[in-house]
PDB file of N, CA and C in Angstrom:
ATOM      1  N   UNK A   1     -44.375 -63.300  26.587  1.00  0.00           N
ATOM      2  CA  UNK A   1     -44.782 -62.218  27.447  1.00  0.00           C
ATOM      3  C   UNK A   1     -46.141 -61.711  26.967  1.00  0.00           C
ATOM      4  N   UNK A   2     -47.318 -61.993  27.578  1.00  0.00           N
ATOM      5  CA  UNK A   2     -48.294 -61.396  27.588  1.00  0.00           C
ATOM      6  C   UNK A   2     -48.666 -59.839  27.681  1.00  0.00           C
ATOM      7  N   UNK A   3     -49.744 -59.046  27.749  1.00  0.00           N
ATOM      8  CA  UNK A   3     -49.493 -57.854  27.737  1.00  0.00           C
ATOM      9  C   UNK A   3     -51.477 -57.769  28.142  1.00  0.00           C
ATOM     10  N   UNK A   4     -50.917 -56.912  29.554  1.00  0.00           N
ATOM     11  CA  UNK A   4     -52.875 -57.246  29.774  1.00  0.00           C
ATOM     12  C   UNK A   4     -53.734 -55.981  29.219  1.00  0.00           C
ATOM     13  N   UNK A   5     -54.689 -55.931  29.328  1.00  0.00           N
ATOM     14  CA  UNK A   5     -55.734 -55.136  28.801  1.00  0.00           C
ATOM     15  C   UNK A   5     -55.613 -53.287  29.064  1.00  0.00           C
ATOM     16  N   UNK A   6     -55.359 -53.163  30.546  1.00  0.00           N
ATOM     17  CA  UNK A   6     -55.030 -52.182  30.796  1.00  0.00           C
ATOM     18  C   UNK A   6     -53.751 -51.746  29.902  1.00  0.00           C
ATOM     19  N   UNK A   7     -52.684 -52.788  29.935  1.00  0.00           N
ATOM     20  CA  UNK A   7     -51.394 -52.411  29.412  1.00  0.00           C
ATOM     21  C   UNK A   7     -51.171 -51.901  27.613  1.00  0.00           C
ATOM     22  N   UNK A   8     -52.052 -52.328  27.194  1.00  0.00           N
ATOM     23  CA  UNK A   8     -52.159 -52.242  25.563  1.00  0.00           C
ATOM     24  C   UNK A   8     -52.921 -51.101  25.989  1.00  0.00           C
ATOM     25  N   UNK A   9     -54.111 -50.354  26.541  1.00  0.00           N
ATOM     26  CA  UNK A   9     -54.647 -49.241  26.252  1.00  0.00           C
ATOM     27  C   UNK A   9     -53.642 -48.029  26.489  1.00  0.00           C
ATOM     28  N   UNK A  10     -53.267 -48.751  27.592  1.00  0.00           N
ATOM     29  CA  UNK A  10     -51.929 -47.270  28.002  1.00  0.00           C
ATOM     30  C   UNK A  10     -51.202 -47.034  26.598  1.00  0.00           C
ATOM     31  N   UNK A  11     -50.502 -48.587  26.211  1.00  0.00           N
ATOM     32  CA  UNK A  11     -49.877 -48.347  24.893  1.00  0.00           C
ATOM     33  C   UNK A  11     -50.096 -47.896  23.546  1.00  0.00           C
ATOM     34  N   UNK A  12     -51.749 -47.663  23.589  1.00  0.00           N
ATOM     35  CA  UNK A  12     -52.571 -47.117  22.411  1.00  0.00           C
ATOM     36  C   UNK A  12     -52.390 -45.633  22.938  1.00  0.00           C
ATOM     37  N   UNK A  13     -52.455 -44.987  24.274  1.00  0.00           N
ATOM     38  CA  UNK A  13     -52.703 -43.723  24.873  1.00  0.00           C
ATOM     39  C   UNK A  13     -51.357 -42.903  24.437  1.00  0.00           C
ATOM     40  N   UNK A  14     -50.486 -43.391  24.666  1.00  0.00           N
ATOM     41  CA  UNK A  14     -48.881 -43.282  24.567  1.00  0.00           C
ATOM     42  C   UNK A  14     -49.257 -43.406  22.903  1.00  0.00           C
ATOM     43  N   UNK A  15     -49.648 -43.706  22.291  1.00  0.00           N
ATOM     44  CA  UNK A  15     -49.060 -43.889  20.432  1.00  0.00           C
ATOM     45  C   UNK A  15     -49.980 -42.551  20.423  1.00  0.00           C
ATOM     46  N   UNK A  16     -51.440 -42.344  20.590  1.00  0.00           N
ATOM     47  CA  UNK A  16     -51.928 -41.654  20.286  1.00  0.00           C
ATOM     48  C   UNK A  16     -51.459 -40.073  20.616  1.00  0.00           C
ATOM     49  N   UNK A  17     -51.184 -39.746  21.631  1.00  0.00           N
ATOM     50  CA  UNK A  17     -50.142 -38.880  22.430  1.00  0.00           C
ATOM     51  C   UNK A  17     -49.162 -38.454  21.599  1.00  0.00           C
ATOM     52  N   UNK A  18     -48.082 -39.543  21.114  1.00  0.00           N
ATOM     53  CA  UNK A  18     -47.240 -39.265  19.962  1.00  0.00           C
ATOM     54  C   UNK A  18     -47.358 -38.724  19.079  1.00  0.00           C
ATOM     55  N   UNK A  19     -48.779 -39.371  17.946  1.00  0.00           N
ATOM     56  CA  UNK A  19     -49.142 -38.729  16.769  1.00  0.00           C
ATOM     57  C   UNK A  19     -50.012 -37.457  16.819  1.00  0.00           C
ATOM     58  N   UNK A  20     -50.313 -36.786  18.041  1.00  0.00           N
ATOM     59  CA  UNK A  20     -50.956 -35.953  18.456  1.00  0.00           C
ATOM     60  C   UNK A  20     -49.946 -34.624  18.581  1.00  0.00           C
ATOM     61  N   UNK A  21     -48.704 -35.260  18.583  1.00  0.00           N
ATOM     62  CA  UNK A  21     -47.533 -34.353  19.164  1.00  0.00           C
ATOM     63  C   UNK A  21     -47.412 -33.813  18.018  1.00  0.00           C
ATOM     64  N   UNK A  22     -46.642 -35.402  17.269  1.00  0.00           N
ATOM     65  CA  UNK A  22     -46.552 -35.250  15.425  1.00  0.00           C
ATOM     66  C   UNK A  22     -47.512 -34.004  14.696  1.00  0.00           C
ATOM     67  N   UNK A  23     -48.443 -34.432  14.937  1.00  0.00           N
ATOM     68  CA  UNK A  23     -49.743 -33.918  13.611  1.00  0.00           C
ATOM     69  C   UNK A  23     -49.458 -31.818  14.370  1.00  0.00           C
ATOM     70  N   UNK A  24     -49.582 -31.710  15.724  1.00  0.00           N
ATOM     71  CA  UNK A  24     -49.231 -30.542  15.873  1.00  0.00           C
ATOM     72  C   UNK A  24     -47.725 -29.973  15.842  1.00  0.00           C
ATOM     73  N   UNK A  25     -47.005 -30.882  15.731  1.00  0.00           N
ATOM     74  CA  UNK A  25     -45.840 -30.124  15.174  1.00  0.00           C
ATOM     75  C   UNK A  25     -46.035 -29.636  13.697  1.00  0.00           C
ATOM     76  N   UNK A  26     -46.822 -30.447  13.150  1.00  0.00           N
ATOM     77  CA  UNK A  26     -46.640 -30.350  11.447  1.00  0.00           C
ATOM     78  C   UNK A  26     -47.663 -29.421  10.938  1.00  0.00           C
ATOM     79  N   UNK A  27     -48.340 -29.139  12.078  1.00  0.00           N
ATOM     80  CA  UNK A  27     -49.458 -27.793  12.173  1.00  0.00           C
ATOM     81  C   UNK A  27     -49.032 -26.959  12.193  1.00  0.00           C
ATOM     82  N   UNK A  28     -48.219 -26.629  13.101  1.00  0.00           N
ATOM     83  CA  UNK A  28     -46.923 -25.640  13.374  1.00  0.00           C
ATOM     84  C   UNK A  28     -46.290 -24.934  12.086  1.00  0.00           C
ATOM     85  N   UNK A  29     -45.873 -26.111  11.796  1.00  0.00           N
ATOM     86  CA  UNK A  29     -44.951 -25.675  10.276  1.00  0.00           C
ATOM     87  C   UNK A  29     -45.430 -25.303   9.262  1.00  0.00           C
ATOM     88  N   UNK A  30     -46.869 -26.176   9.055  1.00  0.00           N
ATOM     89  CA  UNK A  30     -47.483 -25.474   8.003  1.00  0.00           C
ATOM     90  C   UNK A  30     -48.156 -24.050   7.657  1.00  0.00           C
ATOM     91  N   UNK A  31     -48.194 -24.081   9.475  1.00  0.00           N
ATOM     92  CA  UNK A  31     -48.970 -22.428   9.304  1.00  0.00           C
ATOM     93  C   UNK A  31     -47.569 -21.227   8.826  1.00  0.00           C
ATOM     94  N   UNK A  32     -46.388 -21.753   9.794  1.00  0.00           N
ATOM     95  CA  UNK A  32     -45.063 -21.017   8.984  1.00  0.00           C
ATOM     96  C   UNK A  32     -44.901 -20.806   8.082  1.00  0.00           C
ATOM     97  N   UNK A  33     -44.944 -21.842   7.337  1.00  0.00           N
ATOM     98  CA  UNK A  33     -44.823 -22.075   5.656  1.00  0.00           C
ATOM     99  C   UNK A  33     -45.690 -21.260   4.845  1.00  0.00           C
ATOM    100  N   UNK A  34     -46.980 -21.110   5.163  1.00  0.00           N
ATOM    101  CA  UNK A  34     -48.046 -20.171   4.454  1.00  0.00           C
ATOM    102  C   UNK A  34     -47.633 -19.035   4.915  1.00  0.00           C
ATOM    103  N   UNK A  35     -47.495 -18.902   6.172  1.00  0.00           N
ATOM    104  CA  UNK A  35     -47.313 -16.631   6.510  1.00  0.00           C
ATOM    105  C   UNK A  35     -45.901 -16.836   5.686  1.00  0.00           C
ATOM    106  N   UNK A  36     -44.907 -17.415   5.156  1.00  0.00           N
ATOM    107  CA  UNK A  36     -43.532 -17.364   4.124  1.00  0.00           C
ATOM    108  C   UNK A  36     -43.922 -17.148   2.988  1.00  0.00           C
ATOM    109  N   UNK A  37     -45.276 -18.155   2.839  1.00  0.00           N
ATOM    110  CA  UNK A  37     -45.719 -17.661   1.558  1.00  0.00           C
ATOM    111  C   UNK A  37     -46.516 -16.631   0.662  1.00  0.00           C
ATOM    112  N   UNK A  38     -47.150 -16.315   1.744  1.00  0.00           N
ATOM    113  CA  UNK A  38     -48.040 -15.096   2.210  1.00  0.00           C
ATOM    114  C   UNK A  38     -47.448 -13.763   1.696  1.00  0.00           C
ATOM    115  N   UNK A  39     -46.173 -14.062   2.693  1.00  0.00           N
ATOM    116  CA  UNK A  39     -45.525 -12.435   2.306  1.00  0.00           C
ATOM    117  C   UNK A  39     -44.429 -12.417   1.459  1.00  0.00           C
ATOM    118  N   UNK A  40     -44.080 -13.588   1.226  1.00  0.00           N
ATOM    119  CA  UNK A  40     -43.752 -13.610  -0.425  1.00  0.00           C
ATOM    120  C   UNK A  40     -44.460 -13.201  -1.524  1.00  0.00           C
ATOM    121  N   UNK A  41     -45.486 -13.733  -1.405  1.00  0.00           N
ATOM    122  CA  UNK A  41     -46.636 -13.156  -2.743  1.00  0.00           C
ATOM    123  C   UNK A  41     -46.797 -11.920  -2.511  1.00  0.00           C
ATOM    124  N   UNK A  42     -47.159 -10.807  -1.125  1.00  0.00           N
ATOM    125  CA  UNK A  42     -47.498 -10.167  -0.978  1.00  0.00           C
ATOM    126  C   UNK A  42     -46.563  -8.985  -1.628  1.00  0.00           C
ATOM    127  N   UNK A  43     -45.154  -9.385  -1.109  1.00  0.00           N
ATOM    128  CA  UNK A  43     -44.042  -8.449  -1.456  1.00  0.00           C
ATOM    129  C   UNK A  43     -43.537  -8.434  -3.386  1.00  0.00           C
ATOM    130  N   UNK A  44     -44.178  -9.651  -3.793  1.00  0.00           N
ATOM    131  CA  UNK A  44     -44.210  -9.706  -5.239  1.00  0.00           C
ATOM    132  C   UNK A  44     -45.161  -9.686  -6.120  1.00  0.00           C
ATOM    133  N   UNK A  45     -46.283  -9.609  -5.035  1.00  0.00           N
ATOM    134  CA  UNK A  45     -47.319  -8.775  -6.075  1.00  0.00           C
ATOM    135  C   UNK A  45     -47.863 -10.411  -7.170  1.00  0.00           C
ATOM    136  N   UNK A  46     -47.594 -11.263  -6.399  1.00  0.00           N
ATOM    137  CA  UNK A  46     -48.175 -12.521  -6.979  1.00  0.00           C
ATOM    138  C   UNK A  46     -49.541 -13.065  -6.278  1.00  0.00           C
ATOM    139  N   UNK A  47     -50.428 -13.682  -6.997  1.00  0.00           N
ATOM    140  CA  UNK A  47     -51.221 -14.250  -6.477  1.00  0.00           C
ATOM    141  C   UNK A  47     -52.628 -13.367  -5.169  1.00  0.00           C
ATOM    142  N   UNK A  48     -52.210 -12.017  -5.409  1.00  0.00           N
ATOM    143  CA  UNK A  48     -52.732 -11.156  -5.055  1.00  0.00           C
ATOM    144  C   UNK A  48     -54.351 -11.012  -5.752  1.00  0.00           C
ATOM    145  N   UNK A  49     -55.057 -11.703  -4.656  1.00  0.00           N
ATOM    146  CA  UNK A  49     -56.732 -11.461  -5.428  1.00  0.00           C
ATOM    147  C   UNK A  49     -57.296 -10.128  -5.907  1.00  0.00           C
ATOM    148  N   UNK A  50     -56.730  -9.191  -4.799  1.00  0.00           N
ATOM    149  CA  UNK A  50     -56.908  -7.580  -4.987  1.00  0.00           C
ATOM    150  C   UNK A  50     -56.381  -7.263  -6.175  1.00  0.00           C
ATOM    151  N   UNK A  51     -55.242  -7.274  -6.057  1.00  0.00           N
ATOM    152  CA  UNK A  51     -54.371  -6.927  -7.577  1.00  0.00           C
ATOM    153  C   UNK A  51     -54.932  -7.357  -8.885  1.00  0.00           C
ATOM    154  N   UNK A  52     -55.436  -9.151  -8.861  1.00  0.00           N
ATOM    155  CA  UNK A  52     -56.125  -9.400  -9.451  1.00  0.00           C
ATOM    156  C   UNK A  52     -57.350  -9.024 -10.545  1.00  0.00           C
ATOM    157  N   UNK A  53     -58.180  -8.594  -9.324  1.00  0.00           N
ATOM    158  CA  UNK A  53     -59.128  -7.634  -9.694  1.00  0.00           C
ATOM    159  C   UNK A  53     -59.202  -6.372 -10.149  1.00  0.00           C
ATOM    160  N   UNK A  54     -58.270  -5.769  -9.782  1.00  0.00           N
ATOM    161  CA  UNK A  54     -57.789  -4.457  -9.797  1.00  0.00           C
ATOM    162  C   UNK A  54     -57.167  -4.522 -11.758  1.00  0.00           C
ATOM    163  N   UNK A  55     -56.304  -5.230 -11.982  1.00  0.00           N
ATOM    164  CA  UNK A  55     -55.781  -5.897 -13.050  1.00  0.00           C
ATOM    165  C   UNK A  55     -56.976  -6.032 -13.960  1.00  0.00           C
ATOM    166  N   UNK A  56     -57.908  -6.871 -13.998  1.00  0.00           N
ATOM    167  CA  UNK A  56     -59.062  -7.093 -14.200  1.00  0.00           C
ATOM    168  C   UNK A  56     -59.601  -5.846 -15.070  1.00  0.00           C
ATOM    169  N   UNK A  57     -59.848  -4.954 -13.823  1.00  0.00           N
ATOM    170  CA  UNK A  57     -61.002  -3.888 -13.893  1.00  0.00           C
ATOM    171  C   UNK A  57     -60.043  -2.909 -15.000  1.00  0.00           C
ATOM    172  N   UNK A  58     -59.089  -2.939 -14.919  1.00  0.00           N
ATOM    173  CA  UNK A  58     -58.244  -2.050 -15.620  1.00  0.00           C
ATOM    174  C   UNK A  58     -58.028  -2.494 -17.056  1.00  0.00           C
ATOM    175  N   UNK A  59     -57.974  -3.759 -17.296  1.00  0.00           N
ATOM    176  CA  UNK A  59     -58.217  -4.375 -18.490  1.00  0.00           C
ATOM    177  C   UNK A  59     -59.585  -3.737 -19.516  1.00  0.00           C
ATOM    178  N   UNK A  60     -60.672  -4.164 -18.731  1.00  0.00           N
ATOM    179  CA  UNK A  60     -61.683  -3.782 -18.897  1.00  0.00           C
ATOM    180  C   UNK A  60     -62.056  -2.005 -19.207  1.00  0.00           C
ATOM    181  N   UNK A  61     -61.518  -1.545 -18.439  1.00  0.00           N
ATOM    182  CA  UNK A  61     -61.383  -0.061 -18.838  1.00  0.00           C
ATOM    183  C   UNK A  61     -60.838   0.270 -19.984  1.00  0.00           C
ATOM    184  N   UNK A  62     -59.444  -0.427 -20.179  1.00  0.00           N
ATOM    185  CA  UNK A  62     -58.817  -0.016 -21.154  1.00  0.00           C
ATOM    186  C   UNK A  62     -59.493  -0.583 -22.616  1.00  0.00           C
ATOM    187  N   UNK A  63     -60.184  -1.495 -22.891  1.00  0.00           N
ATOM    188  CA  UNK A  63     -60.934  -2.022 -23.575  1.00  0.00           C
ATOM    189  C   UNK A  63     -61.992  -0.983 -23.896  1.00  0.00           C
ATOM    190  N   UNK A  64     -62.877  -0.865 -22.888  1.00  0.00           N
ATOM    191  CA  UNK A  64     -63.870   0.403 -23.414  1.00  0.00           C
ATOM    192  C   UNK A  64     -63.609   1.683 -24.130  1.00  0.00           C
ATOM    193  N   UNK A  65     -62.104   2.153 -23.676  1.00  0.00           N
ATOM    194  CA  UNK A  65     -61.783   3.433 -23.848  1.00  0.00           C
ATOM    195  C   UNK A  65     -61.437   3.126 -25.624  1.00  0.00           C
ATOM    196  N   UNK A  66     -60.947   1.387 -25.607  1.00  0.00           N
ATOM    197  CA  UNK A  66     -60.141   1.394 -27.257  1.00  0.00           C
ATOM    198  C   UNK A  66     -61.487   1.368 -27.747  1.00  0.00           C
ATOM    199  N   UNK A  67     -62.283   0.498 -27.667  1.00  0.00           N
ATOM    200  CA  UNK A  67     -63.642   0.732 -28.249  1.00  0.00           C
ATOM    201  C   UNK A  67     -64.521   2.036 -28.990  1.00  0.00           C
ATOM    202  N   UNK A  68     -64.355   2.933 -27.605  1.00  0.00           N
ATOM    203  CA  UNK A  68     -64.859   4.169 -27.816  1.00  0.00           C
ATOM    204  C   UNK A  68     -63.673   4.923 -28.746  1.00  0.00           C
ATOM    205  N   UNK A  69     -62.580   4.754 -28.977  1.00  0.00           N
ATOM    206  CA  UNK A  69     -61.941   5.491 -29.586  1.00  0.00           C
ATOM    207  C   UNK A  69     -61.808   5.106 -31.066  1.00  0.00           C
ATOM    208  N   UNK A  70     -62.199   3.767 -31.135  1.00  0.00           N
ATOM    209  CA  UNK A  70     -62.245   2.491 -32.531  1.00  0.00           C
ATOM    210  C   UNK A  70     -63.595   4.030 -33.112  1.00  0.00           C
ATOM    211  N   UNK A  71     -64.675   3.683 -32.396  1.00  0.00           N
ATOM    212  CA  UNK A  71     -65.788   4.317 -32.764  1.00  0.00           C
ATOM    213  C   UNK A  71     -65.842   5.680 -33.620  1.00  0.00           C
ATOM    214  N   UNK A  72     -64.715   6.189 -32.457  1.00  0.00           N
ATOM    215  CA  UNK A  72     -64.332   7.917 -33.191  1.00  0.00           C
ATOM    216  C   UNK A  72     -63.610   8.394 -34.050  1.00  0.00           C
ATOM    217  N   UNK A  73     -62.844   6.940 -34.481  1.00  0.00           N
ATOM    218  CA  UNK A  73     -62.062   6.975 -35.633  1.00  0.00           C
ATOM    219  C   UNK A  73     -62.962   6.801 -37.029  1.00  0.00           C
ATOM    220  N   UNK A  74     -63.524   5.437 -36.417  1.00  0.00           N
ATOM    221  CA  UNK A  74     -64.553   5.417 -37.560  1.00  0.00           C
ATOM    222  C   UNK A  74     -65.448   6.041 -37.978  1.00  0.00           C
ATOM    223  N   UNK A  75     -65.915   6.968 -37.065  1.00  0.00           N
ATOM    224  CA  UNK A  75     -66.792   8.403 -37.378  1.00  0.00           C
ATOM    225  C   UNK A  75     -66.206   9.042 -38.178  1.00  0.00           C
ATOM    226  N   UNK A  76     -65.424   9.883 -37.651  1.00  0.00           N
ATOM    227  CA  UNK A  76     -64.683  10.546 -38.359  1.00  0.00           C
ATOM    228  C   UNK A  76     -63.555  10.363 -40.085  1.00  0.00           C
ATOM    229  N   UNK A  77     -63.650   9.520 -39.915  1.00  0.00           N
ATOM    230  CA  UNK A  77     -62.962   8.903 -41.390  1.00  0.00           C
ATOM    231  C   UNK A  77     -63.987   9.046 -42.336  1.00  0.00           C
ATOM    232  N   UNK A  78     -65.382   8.496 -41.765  1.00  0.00           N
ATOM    233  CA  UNK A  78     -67.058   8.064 -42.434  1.00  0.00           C
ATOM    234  C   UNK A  78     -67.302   9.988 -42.909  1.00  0.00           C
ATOM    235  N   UNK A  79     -66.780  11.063 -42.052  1.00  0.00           N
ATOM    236  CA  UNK A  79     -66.767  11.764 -42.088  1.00  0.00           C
ATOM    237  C   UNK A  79     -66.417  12.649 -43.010  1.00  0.00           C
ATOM    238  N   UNK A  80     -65.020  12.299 -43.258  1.00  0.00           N
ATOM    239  CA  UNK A  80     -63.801  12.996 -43.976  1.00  0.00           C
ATOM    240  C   UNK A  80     -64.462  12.318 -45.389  1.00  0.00           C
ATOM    241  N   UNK A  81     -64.444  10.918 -45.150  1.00  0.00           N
ATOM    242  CA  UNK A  81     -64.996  10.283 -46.495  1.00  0.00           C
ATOM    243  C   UNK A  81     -66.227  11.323 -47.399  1.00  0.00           C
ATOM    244  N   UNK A  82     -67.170  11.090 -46.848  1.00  0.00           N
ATOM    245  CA  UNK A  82     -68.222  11.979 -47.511  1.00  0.00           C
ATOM    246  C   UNK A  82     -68.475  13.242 -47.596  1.00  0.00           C
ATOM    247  N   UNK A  83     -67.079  13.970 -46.838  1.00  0.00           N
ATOM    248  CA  UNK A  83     -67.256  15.681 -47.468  1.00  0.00           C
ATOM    249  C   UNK A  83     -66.561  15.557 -48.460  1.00  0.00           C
ATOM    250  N   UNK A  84     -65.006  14.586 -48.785  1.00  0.00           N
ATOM    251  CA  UNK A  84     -63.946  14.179 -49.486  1.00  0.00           C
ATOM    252  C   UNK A  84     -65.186  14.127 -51.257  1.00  0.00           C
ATOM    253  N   UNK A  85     -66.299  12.995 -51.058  1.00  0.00           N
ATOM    254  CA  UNK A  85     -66.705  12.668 -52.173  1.00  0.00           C
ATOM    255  C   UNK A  85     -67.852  14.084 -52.510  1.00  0.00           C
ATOM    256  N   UNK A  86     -68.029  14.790 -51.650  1.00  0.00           N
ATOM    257  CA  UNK A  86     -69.183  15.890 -51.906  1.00  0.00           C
ATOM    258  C   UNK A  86     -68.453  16.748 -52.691  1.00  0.00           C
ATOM    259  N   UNK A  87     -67.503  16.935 -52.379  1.00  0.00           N
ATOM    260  CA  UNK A  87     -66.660  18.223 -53.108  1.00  0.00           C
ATOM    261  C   UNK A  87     -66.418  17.300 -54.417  1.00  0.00           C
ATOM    262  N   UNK A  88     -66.174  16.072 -54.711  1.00  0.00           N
ATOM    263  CA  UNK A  88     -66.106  15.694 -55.841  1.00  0.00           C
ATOM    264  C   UNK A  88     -67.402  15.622 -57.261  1.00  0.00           C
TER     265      UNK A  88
END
Protein backbone atom coordinates (compact mmCIF):
# COMPACT_ATOMS: atom_id res chain seq x y z
CA UNK A 1 0.00 0.00 0.00
CA UNK A 2 1.41 3.11 -1.15
CA UNK A 3 0.65 6.37 0.52
CA UNK A 4 0.60 9.58 -1.86
CA UNK A 5 2.08 12.89 -1.20
CA UNK A 6 -0.89 14.70 -0.16
CA UNK A 7 -1.61 11.68 2.19
CA UNK A 8 1.71 11.67 4.28
CA UNK A 9 1.39 15.60 4.68
CA UNK A 10 -2.08 15.25 6.15
CA UNK A 11 -0.34 12.51 8.27
CA UNK A 12 2.54 14.84 9.34
CA UNK A 13 -0.52 17.64 10.00
CA UNK A 14 -2.42 15.11 12.22
CA UNK A 15 1.11 14.12 14.25
CA UNK A 16 1.90 17.66 14.48
CA UNK A 17 -1.68 18.59 15.81
CA UNK A 18 -1.13 15.81 18.38
CA UNK A 19 2.15 16.98 19.79
CA UNK A 20 0.78 20.45 19.75
CA UNK A 21 -2.11 19.16 21.93
CA UNK A 22 0.61 17.20 24.06
CA UNK A 23 3.19 20.08 24.56
CA UNK A 24 -0.04 22.36 25.63
CA UNK A 25 -1.40 20.07 27.88
CA UNK A 26 1.99 19.84 29.62
CA UNK A 27 1.97 23.72 29.56
CA UNK A 28 -1.05 23.53 31.40
CA UNK A 29 0.35 21.54 34.15
CA UNK A 30 3.36 23.11 34.50
CA UNK A 31 2.03 26.45 35.02
CA UNK A 32 -0.25 24.51 37.92
CA UNK A 33 2.59 23.05 39.35
CA UNK A 34 4.51 26.44 39.85
CA UNK A 35 1.26 28.64 41.25
CA UNK A 36 1.42 24.99 43.94
CA UNK A 37 4.66 25.93 44.30
CA UNK A 38 4.43 29.44 44.52
CA UNK A 39 2.10 29.41 47.34
CA UNK A 40 3.73 26.87 49.04
CA UNK A 41 6.86 28.85 49.42
CA UNK A 42 4.86 31.78 49.91
CA UNK A 43 2.83 30.35 52.90
CA UNK A 44 6.31 28.97 54.29
CA UNK A 45 8.23 31.69 53.98
CA UNK A 46 10.72 29.65 51.69
CA UNK A 47 12.53 30.79 48.87
CA UNK A 48 11.10 34.20 49.34
CA UNK A 49 13.57 36.82 47.54
CA UNK A 50 11.93 39.62 49.72
CA UNK A 51 12.39 37.77 52.87
CA UNK A 52 15.64 37.06 51.59
CA UNK A 53 16.75 40.37 51.52
CA UNK A 54 15.00 41.50 54.27
CA UNK A 55 17.01 38.52 56.21
CA UNK A 56 20.03 39.90 54.63
CA UNK A 57 19.65 43.49 55.65
CA UNK A 58 18.90 42.43 59.15
CA UNK A 59 21.95 40.35 59.38
CA UNK A 60 23.85 43.18 58.43
CA UNK A 61 22.32 45.46 60.96
CA UNK A 62 22.77 43.23 63.56
CA UNK A 63 26.47 43.00 62.75
CA UNK A 64 26.99 46.78 62.90
CA UNK A 65 25.17 47.21 66.09
CA UNK A 66 27.69 44.07 67.57
CA UNK A 67 30.51 45.99 66.14
CA UNK A 68 29.58 49.24 67.56
CA UNK A 69 28.97 47.70 70.83
CA UNK A 70 32.49 45.41 70.52
CA UNK A 71 33.85 49.15 70.23
CA UNK A 72 32.14 50.42 73.50
CA UNK A 73 33.20 47.73 75.40
CA UNK A 74 36.54 48.15 74.41
CA UNK A 75 36.49 51.80 75.23
CA UNK A 76 35.40 51.53 78.18
CA UNK A 77 37.45 48.66 79.73
CA UNK A 78 40.68 50.88 77.94
CA UNK A 79 38.94 53.20 80.28
CA UNK A 80 38.43 51.55 83.58
CA UNK A 81 41.97 50.17 82.79
CA UNK A 82 43.83 53.46 83.04
CA UNK A 83 41.97 55.24 85.87
CA UNK A 84 42.36 51.49 87.62
CA UNK A 85 46.42 52.01 87.00
CA UNK A 86 46.34 56.00 87.81
CA UNK A 87 45.13 55.52 91.21
CA UNK A 88 47.88 52.95 91.46
Amino acid sequence: MTMSKDDIHAKIDEYHLMVEEVLGGMDMMISRLESRVQFLEETLGINNKNEQKNRSNRIESLSNELKALKSEVTEGLNLAFRKISEKS
